[in-house]
Protein backbone atom coordinates (compact mmCIF):
# COMPACT_ATOMS: atom_id res chain seq x y z
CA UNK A 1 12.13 -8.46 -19.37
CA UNK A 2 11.36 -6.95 -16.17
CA UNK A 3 14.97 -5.96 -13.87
CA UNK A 4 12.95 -4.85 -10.94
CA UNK A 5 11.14 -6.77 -7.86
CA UNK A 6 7.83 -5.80 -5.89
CA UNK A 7 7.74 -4.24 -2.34
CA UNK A 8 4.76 -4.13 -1.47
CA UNK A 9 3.32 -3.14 1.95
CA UNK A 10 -0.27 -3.51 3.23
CA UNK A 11 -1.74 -2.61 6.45
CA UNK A 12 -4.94 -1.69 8.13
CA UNK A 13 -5.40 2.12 7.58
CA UNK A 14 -3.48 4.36 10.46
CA UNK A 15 -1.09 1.28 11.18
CA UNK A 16 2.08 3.55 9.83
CA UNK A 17 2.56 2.01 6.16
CA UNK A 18 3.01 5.67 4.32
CA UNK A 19 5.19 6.76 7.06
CA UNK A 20 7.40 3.35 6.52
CA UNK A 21 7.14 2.94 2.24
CA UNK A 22 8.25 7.01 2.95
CA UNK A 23 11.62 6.14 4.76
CA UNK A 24 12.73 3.57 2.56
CA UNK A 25 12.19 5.55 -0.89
CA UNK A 26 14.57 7.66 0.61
CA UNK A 27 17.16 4.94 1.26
CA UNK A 28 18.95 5.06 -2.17
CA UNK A 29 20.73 1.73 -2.01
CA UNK A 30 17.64 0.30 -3.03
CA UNK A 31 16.31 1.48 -6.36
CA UNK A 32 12.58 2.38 -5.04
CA UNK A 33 10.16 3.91 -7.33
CA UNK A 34 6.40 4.46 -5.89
CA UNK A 35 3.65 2.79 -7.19
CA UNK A 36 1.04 5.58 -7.98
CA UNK A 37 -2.32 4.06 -7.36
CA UNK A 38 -5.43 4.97 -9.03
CA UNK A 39 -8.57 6.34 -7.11
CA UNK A 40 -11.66 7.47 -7.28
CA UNK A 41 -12.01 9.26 -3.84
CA UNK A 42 -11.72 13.24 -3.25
CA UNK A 43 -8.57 14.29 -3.66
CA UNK A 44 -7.28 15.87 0.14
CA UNK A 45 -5.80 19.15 0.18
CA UNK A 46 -2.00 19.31 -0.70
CA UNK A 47 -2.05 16.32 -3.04
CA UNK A 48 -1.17 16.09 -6.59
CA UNK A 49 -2.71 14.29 -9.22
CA UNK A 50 0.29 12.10 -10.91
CA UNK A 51 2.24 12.52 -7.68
CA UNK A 52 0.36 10.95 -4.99
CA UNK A 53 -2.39 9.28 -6.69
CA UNK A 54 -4.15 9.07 -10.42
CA UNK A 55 -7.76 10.88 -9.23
CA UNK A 56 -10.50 9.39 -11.52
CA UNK A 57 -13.93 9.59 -11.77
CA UNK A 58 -15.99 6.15 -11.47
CA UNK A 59 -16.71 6.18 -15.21
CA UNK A 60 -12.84 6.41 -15.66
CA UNK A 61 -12.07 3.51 -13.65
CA UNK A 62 -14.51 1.33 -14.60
CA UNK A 63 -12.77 1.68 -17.98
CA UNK A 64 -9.70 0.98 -16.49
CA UNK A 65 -11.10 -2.18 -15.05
CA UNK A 66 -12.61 -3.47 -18.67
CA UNK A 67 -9.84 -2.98 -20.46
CA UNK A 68 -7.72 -4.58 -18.15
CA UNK A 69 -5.61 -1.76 -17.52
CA UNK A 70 -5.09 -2.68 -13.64
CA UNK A 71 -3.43 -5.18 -11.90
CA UNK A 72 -5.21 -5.21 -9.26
CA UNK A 73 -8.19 -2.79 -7.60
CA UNK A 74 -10.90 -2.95 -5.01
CA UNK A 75 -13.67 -0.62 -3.75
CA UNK A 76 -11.84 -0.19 -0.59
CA UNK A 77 -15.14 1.61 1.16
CA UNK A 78 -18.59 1.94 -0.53
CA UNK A 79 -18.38 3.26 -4.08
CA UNK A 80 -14.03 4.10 -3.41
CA UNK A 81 -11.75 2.16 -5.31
CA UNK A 82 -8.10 2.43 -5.67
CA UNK A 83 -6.12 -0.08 -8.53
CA UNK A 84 -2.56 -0.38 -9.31
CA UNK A 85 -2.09 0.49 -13.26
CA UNK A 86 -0.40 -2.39 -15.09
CA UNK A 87 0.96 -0.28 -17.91
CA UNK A 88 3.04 2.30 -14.90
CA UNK A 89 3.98 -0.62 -12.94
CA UNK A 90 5.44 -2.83 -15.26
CA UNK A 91 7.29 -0.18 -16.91
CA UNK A 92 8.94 1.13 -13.68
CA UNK A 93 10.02 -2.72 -12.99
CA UNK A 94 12.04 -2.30 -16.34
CA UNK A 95 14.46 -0.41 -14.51
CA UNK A 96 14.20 0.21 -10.99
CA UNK A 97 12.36 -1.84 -8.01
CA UNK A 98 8.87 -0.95 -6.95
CA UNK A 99 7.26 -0.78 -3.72
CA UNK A 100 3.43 -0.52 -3.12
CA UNK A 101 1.38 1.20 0.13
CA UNK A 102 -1.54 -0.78 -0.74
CA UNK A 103 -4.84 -1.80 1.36
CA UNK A 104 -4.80 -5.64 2.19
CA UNK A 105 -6.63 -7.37 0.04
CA UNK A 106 -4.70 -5.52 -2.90
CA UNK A 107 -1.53 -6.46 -1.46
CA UNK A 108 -2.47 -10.11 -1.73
CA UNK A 109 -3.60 -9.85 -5.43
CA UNK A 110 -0.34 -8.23 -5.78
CA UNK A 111 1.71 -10.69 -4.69
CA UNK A 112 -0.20 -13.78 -6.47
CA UNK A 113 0.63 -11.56 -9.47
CA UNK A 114 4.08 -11.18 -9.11
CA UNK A 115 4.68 -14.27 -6.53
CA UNK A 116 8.96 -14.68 -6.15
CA UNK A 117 9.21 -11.59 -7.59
CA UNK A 118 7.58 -9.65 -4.73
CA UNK A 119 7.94 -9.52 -0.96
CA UNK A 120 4.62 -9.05 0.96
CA UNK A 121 4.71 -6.77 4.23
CA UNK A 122 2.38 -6.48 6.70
CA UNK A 123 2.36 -3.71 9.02
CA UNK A 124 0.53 -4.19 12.03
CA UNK A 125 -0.88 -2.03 14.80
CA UNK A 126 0.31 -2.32 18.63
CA UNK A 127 -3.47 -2.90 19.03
CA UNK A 128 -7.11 -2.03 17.14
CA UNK A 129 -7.05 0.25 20.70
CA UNK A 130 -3.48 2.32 19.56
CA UNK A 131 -4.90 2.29 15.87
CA UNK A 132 -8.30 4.38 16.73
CA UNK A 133 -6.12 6.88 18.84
CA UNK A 134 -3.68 7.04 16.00
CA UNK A 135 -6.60 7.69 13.22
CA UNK A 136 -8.51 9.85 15.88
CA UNK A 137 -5.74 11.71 16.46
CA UNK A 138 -4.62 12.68 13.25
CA UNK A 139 -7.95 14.34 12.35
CA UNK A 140 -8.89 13.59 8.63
CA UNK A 141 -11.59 11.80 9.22
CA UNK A 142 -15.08 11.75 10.76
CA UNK A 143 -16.17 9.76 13.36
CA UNK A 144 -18.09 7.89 11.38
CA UNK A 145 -15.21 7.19 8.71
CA UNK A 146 -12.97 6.16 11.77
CA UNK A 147 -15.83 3.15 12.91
CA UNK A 148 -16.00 2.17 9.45
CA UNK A 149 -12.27 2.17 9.47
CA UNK A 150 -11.29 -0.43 12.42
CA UNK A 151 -14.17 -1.99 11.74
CA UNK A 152 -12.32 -2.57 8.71
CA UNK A 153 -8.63 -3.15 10.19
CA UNK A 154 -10.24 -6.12 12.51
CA UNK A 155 -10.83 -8.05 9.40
CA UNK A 156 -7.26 -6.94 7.53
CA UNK A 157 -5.73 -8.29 10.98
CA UNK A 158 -6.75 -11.61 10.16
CA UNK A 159 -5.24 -11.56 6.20
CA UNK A 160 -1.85 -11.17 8.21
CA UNK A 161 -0.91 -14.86 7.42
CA UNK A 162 -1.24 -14.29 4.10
CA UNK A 163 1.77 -11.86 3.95
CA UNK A 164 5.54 -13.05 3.96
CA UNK A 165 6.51 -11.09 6.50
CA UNK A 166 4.99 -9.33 9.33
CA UNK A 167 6.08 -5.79 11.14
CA UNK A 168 4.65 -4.75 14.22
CA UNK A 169 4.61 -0.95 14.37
CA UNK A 170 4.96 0.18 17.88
CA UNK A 171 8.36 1.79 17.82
CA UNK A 172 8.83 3.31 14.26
CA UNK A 173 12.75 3.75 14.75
CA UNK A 174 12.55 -0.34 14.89
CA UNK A 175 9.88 -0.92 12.16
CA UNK A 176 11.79 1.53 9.55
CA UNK A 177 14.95 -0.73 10.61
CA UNK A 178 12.95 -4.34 10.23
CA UNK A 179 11.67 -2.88 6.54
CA UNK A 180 15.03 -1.94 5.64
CA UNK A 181 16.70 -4.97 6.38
CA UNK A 182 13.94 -7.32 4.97
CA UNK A 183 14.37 -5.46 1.79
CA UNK A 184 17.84 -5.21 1.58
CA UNK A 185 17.30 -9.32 2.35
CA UNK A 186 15.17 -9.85 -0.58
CA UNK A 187 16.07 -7.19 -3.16
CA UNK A 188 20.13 -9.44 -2.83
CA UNK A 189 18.34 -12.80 -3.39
């Protein structure tokens, strides 16, 4: 019997997710335990396998995938692909609430899966303008990487509908407020 509900939060890469799903793991009040997702990409420098993602190889995930070990994954850009393990998930939800940073189209999956049990966020940028100097600005990723990336966001954008609620990040004092109240909302239901 599962005691815990889904958070989960989606949003176009750069739109301020981490920096939200962050903040409210740190608000006590409301049981959060991270969802770990799986990946196949590089890990970056300074993260932890186990702590801020499961790094696989492709051969590992497609495993994963067969043995339906996931409850959800998609190649998020060519040959990447990040899944939420079933096996983590549902035994975190035994005793605590979980919330998800998750691309889009994973959040939906997630919340078909889950459907009462889990509130859908969207985070959304100011602008596709705001989210290119945000990404550019931060400087992790290649020129390239950051076309391919609002290229990208401009179809997430219109997958907002699909979401139960919607916060517009362009004062994060304001969105970290909006998440915490929606939760605190949902998680006394």
């Amino acid at each position: 019997m599962l005691k815990g509900k889904c958070i989960i939060f989606s949003a176009p890469s750069g739109s301020g997710k981490t920096t939200l799903v962050k903040h409210l793991l740190n608000q006590k009040e409301l049981n959060l335990s991270f969802s770990i997702s799986a990946t196949t990409r590089q890990k970056r420098e300074g993260e932890i396998d186990g702590k801020d993602y499961f790094f696989k190889s492709k051969l590992e995930f497609k495993k994963l995938i067969n043995n339906g070990d996931l409850l959800e994954f998609e190649e998020v850009y060519d040959s990447v692909f990040y899944g939420s393990l079933k096996g983590e998930v549902l035994k975190l939800l035994e005793t605590r609430n979980v919330i998800f940073d998750i691309d889009v189209i994973g959040g939906i999956k997630l919340k078909e899966y889950f459907k009462k049990n889990a509130l859908s966020v969207f985070v959304k940028p100011p602008s596709v303008k705001e989210l290119k100097k945000t990404l550019v600005s931060r400087g992790k990723d290649s020129d390239k990487s950051i076309e391919i990336r609002i290229q990208k966001a401009q179809k997430e954008i219109e997958e907002e509908p699909n979401f139960d609620i919607t916060i517009i990040n362009d004062n994060l004092d304001l969105a970290k407020n909006q998440s915490h109240i929606a939760i605190q909302n949902f998680l006394s239901k």
